[in-house]
C-alpha atoms as a PDB file:
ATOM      1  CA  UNK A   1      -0.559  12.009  84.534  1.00  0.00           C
ATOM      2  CA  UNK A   2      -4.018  11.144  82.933  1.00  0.00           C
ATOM      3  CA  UNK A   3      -3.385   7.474  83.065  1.00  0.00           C
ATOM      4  CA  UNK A   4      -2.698   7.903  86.950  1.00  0.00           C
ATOM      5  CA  UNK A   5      -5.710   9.788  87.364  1.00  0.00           C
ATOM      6  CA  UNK A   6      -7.667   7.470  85.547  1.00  0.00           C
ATOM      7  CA  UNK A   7      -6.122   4.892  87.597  1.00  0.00           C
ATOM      8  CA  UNK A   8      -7.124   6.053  90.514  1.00  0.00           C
ATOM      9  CA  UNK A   9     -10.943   7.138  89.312  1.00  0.00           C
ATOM     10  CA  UNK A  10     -11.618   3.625  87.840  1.00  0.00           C
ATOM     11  CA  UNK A  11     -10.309   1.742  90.891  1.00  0.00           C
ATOM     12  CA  UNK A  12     -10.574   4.118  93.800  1.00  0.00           C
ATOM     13  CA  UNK A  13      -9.760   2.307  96.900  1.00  0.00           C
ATOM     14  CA  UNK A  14      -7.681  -0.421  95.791  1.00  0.00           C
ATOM     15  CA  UNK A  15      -5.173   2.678  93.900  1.00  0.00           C
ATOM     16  CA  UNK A  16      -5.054   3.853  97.169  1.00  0.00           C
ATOM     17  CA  UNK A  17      -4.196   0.290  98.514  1.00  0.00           C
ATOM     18  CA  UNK A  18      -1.355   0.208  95.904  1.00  0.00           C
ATOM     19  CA  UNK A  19      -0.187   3.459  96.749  1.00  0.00           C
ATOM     20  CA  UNK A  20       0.165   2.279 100.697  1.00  0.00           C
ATOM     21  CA  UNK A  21       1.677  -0.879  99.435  1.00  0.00           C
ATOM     22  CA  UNK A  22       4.493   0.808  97.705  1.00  0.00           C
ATOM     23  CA  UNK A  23       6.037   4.384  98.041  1.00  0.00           C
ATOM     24  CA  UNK A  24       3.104   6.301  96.116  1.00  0.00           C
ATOM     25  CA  UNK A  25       2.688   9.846  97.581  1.00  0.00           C
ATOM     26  CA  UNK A  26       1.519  10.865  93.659  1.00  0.00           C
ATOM     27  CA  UNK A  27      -1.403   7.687  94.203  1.00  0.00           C
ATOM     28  CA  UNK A  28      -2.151   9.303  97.276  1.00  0.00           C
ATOM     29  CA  UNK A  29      -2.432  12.837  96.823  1.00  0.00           C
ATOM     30  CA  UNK A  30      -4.020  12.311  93.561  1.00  0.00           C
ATOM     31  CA  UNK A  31      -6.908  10.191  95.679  1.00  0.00           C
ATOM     32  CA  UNK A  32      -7.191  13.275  97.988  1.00  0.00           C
ATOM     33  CA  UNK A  33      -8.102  15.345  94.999  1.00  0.00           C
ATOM     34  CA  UNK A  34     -10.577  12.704  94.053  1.00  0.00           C
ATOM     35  CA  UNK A  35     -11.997  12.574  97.842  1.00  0.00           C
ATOM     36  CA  UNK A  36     -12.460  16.482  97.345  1.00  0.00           C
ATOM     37  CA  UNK A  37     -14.387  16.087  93.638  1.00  0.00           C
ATOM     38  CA  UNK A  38     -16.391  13.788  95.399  1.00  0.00           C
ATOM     39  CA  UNK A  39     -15.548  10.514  94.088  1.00  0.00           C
ATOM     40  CA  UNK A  40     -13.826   8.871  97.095  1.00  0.00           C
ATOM     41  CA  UNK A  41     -14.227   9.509 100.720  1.00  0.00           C
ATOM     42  CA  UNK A  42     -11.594  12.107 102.595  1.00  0.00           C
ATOM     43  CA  UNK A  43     -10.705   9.845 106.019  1.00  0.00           C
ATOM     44  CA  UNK A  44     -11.185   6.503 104.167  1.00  0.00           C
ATOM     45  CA  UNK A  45      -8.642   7.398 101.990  1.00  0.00           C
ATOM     46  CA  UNK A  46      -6.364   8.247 104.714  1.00  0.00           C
ATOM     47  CA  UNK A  47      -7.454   5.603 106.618  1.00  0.00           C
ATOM     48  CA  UNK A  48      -6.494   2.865 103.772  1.00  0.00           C
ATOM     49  CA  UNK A  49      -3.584   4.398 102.767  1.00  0.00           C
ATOM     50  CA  UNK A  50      -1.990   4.597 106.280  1.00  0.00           C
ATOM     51  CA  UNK A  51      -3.193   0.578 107.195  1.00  0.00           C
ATOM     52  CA  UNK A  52      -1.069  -0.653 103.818  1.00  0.00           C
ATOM     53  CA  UNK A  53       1.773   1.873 104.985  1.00  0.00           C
ATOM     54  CA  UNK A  54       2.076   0.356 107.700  1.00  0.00           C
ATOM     55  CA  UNK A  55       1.128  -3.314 106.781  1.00  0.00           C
ATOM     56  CA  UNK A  56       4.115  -2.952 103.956  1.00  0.00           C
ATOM     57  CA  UNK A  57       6.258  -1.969 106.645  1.00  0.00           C
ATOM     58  CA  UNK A  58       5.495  -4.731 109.035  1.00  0.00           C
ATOM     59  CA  UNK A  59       6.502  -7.112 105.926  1.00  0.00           C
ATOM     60  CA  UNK A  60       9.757  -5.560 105.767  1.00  0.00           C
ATOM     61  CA  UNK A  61      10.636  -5.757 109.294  1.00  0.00           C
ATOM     62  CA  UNK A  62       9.498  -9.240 109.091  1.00  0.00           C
ATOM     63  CA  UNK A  63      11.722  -9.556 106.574  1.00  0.00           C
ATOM     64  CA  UNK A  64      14.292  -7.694 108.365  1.00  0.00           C
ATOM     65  CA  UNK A  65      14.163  -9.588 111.089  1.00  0.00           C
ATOM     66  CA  UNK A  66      14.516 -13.375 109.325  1.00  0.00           C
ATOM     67  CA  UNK A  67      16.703 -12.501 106.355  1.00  0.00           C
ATOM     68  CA  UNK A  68      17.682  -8.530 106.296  1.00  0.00           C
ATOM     69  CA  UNK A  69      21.600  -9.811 105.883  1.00  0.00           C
ATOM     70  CA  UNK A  70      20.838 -12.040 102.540  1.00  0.00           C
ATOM     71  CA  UNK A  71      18.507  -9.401 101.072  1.00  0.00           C
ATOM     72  CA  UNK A  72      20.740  -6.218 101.922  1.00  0.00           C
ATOM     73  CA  UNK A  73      23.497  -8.169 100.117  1.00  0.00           C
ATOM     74  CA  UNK A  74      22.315  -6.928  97.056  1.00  0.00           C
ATOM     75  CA  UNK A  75      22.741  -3.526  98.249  1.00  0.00           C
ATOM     76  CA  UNK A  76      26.060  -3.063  99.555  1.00  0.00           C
ATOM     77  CA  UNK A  77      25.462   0.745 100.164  1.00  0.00           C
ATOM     78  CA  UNK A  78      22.422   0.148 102.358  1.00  0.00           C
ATOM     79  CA  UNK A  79      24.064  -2.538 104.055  1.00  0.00           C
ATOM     80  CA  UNK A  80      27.196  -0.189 105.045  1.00  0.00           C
ATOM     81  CA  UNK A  81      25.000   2.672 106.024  1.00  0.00           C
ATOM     82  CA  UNK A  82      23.293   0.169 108.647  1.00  0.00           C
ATOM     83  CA  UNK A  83      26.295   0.592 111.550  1.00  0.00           C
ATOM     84  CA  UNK A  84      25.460   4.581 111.407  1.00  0.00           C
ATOM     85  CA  UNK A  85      21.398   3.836 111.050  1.00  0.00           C
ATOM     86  CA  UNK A  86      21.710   1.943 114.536  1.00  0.00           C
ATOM     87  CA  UNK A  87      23.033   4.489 116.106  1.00  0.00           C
ATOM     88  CA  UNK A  88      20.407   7.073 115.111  1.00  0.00           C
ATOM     89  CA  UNK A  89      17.894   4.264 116.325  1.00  0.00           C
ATOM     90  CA  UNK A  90      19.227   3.960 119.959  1.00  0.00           C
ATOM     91  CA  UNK A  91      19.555   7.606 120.093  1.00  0.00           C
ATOM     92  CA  UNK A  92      15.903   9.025 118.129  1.00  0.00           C
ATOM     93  CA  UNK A  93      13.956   5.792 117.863  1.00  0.00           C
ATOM     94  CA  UNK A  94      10.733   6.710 117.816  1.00  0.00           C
ATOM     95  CA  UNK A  95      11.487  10.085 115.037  1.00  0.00           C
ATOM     96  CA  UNK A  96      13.319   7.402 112.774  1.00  0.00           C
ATOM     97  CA  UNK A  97      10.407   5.020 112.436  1.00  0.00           C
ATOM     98  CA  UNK A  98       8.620   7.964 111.983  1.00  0.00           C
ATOM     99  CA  UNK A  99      10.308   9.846 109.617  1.00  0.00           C
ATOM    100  CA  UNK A 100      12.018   7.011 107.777  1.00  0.00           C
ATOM    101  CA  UNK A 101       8.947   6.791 105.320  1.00  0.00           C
ATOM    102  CA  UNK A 102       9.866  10.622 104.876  1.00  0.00           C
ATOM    103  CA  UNK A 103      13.373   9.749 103.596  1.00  0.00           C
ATOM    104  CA  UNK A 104      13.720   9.166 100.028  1.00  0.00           C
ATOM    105  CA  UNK A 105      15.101   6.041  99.450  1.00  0.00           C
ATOM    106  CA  UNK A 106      14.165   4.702 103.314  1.00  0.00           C
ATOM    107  CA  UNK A 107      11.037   3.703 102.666  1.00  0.00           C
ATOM    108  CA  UNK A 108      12.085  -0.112 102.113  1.00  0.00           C
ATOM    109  CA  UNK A 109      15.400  -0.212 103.462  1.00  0.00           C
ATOM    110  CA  UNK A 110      14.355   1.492 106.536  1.00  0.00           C
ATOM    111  CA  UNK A 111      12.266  -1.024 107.715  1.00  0.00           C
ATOM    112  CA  UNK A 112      14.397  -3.825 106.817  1.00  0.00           C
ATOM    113  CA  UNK A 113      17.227  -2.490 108.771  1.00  0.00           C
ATOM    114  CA  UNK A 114      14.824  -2.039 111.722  1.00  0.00           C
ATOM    115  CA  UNK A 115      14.143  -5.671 111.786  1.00  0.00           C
ATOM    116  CA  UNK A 116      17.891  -6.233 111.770  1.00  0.00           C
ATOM    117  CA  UNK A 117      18.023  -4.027 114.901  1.00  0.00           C
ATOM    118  CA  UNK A 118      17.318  -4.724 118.452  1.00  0.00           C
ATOM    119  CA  UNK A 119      14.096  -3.142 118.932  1.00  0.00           C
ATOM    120  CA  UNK A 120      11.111  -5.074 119.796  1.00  0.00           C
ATOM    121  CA  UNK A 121       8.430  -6.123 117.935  1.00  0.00           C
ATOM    122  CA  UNK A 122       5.700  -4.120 120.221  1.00  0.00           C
ATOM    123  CA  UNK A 123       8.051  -0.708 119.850  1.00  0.00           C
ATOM    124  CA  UNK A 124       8.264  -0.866 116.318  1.00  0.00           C
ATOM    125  CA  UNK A 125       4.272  -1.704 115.801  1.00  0.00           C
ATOM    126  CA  UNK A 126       3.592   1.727 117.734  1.00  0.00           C
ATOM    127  CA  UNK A 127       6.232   3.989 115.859  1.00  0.00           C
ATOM    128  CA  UNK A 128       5.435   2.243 112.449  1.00  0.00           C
ATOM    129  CA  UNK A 129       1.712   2.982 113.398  1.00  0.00           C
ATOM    130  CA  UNK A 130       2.250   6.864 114.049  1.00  0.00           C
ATOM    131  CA  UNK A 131       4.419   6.938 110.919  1.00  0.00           C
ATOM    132  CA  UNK A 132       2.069   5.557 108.827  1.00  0.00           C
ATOM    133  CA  UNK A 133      -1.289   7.925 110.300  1.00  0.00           C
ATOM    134  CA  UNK A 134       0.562  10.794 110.025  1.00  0.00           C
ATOM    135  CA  UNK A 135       1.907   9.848 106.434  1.00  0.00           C
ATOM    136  CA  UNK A 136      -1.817   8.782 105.296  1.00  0.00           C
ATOM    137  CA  UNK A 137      -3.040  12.007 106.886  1.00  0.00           C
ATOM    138  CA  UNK A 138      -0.799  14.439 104.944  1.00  0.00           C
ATOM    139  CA  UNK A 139      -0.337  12.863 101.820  1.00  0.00           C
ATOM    140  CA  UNK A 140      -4.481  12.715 100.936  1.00  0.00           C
ATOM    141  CA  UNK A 141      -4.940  16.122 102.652  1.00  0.00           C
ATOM    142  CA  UNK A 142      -2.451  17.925 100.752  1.00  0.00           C
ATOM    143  CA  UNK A 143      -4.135  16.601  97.763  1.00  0.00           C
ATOM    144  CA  UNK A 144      -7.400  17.886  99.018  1.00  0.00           C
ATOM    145  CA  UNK A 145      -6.741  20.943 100.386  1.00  0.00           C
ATOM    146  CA  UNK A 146      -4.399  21.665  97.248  1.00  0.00           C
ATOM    147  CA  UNK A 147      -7.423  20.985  94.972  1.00  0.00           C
ATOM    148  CA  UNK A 148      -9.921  23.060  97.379  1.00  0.00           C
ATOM    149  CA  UNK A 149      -7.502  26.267  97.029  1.00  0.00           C
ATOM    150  CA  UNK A 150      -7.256  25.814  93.092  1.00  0.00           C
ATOM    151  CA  UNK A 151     -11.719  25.572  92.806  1.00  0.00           C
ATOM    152  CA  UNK A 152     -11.553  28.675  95.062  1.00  0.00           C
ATOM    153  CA  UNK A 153      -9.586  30.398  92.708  1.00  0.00           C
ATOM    154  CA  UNK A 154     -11.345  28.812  89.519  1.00  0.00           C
ATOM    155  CA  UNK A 155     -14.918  28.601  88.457  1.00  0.00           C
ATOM    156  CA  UNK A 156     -15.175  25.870  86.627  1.00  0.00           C
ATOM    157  CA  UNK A 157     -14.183  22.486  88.662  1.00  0.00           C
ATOM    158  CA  UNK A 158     -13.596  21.025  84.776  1.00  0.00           C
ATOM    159  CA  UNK A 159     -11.497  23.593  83.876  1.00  0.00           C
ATOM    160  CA  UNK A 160      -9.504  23.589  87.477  1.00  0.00           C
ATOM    161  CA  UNK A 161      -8.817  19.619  87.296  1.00  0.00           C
ATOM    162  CA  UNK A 162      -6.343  19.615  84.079  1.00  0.00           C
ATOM    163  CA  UNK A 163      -3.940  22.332  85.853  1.00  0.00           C
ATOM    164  CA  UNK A 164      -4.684  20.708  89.037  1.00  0.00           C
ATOM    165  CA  UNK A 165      -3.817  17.345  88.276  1.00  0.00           C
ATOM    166  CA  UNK A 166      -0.439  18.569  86.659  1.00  0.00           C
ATOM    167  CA  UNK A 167       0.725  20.672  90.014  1.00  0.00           C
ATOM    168  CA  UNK A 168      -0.628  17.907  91.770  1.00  0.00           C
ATOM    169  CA  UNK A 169       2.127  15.546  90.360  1.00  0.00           C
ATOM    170  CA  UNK A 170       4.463  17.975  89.649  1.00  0.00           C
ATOM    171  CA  UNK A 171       4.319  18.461  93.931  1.00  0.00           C
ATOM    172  CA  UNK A 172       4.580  14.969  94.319  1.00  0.00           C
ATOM    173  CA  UNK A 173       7.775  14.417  92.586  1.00  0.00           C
ATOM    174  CA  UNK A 174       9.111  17.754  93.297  1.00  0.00           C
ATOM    175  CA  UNK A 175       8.981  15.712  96.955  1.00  0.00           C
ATOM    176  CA  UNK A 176      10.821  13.013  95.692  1.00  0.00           C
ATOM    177  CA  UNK A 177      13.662  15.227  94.368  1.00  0.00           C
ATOM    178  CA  UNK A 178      13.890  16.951  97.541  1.00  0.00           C
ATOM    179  CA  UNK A 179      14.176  13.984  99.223  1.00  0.00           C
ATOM    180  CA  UNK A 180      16.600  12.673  96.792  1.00  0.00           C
ATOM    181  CA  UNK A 181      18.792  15.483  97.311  1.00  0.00           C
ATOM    182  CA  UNK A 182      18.872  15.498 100.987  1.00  0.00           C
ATOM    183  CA  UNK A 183      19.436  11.476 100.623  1.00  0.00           C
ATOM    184  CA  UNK A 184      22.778  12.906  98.534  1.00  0.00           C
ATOM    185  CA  UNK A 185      23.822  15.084 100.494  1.00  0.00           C
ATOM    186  CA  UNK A 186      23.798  13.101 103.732  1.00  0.00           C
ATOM    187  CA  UNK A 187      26.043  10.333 101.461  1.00  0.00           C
ATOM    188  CA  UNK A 188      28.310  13.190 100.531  1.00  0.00           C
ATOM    189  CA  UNK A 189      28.812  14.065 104.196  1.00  0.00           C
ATOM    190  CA  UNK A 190      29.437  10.310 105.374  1.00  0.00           C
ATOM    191  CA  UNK A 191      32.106   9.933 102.336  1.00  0.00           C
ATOM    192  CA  UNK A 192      33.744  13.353 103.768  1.00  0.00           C
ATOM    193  CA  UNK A 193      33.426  12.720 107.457  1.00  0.00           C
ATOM    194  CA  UNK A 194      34.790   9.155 106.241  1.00  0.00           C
ATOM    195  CA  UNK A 195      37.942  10.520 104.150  1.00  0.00           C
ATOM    196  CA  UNK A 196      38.821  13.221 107.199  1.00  0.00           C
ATOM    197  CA  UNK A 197      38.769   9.833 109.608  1.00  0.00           C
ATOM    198  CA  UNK A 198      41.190   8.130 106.991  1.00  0.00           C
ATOM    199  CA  UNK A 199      43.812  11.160 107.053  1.00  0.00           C
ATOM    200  CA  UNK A 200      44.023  11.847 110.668  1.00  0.00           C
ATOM    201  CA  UNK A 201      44.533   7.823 111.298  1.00  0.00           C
ATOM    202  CA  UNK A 202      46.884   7.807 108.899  1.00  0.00           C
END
């Protein structure tokens, strides 16, 4: 936790490029406390953090696009669960490009298997776009506004950032659990809805 924090004090900006680049909610919200101490700018952090969002994304669609096949052939599970992610994509495009950087374990594959789809270039730009301003937005501003509520209960900011910094990451990967768990339980209801399709052909 102090390393990240130190991480992101030392280098400022380009944390907050790594934690576009990559799937770094902690980076992210930890910069939005830092924007509300006063050492980094509020919408710039947003700002940066949604344009390598979406930039990363655009390199996996690319990717998608020229090679998703070869590279999802490491990952037979993504690969199978692509006949079932087309589907949602004719039926809720624009809320799966959306939401896909919501989706534990979507962040990279999602893209990719958009690129393998039939949506155009110009469609995906826009969704991927929303996605990634509305991820930026909420990921810094919960960090802020979480760190504005804790120094309007406590005094002394120095005293406030220790616990602060703790809940802080403790939020950010009580995300990624949730969204673990939800990734889970979706597979569990594929293998079941898979199994009852098995019995009654057979």
């Amino acid at each position: 936790m102090d390393s990240l924090w130190q991480f992101v004090t030392q280098y400022g900006y380009w944390a907050v490029v790594l934690g576009g680049l990559v799937e770094g909610e902690t980076l992210l919200i930890l910069a939005g406390f830092a924007a509300r101490l006063g050492h980094l700018d509020l919408p710039a952090v947003m700002a940066v953090g949604a344009f390598m969002g979406a930039f990363s994304d655009i390199l996996l669609f690319s990717l998608g696009r020229w090679r998703g096949k070869q590279v999802l052939a490491r990952w037979p599970k993504v690969l199978r669960y692509r006949r079932r992610f087309n589907r949602l994509l004719a039926r809720w495009g624009m809320l799966v490009v959306i939401g896909m950087r919501f989706m534990y374990g979507m962040r990279w594959a999602g893209p990719i298997l958009v690129g393998m789809s039939s949506m155009p270039w110009p469609r995906f730009l826009l969704f991927n776009l929303i996605g990634a301003a509305l991820w930026g937005f909420l990921a810094a501003g919960a960090g802020w506004m979480f760190g504005a509520a804790a120094q309007a209960l406590l005094q002394d900011a120095h005293e406030v950032q220790g616990w602060v910094l703790g809940a802080l990451v403790v939020l950010a990967l009580g995300f990624a659990g949730w969204r673990g768990w939800r990734a889970r339980q979706r597979l569990a209801q594929d293998r079941a809805r898979a199994g009852a399709g098995q019995s009654s052909g057979a």
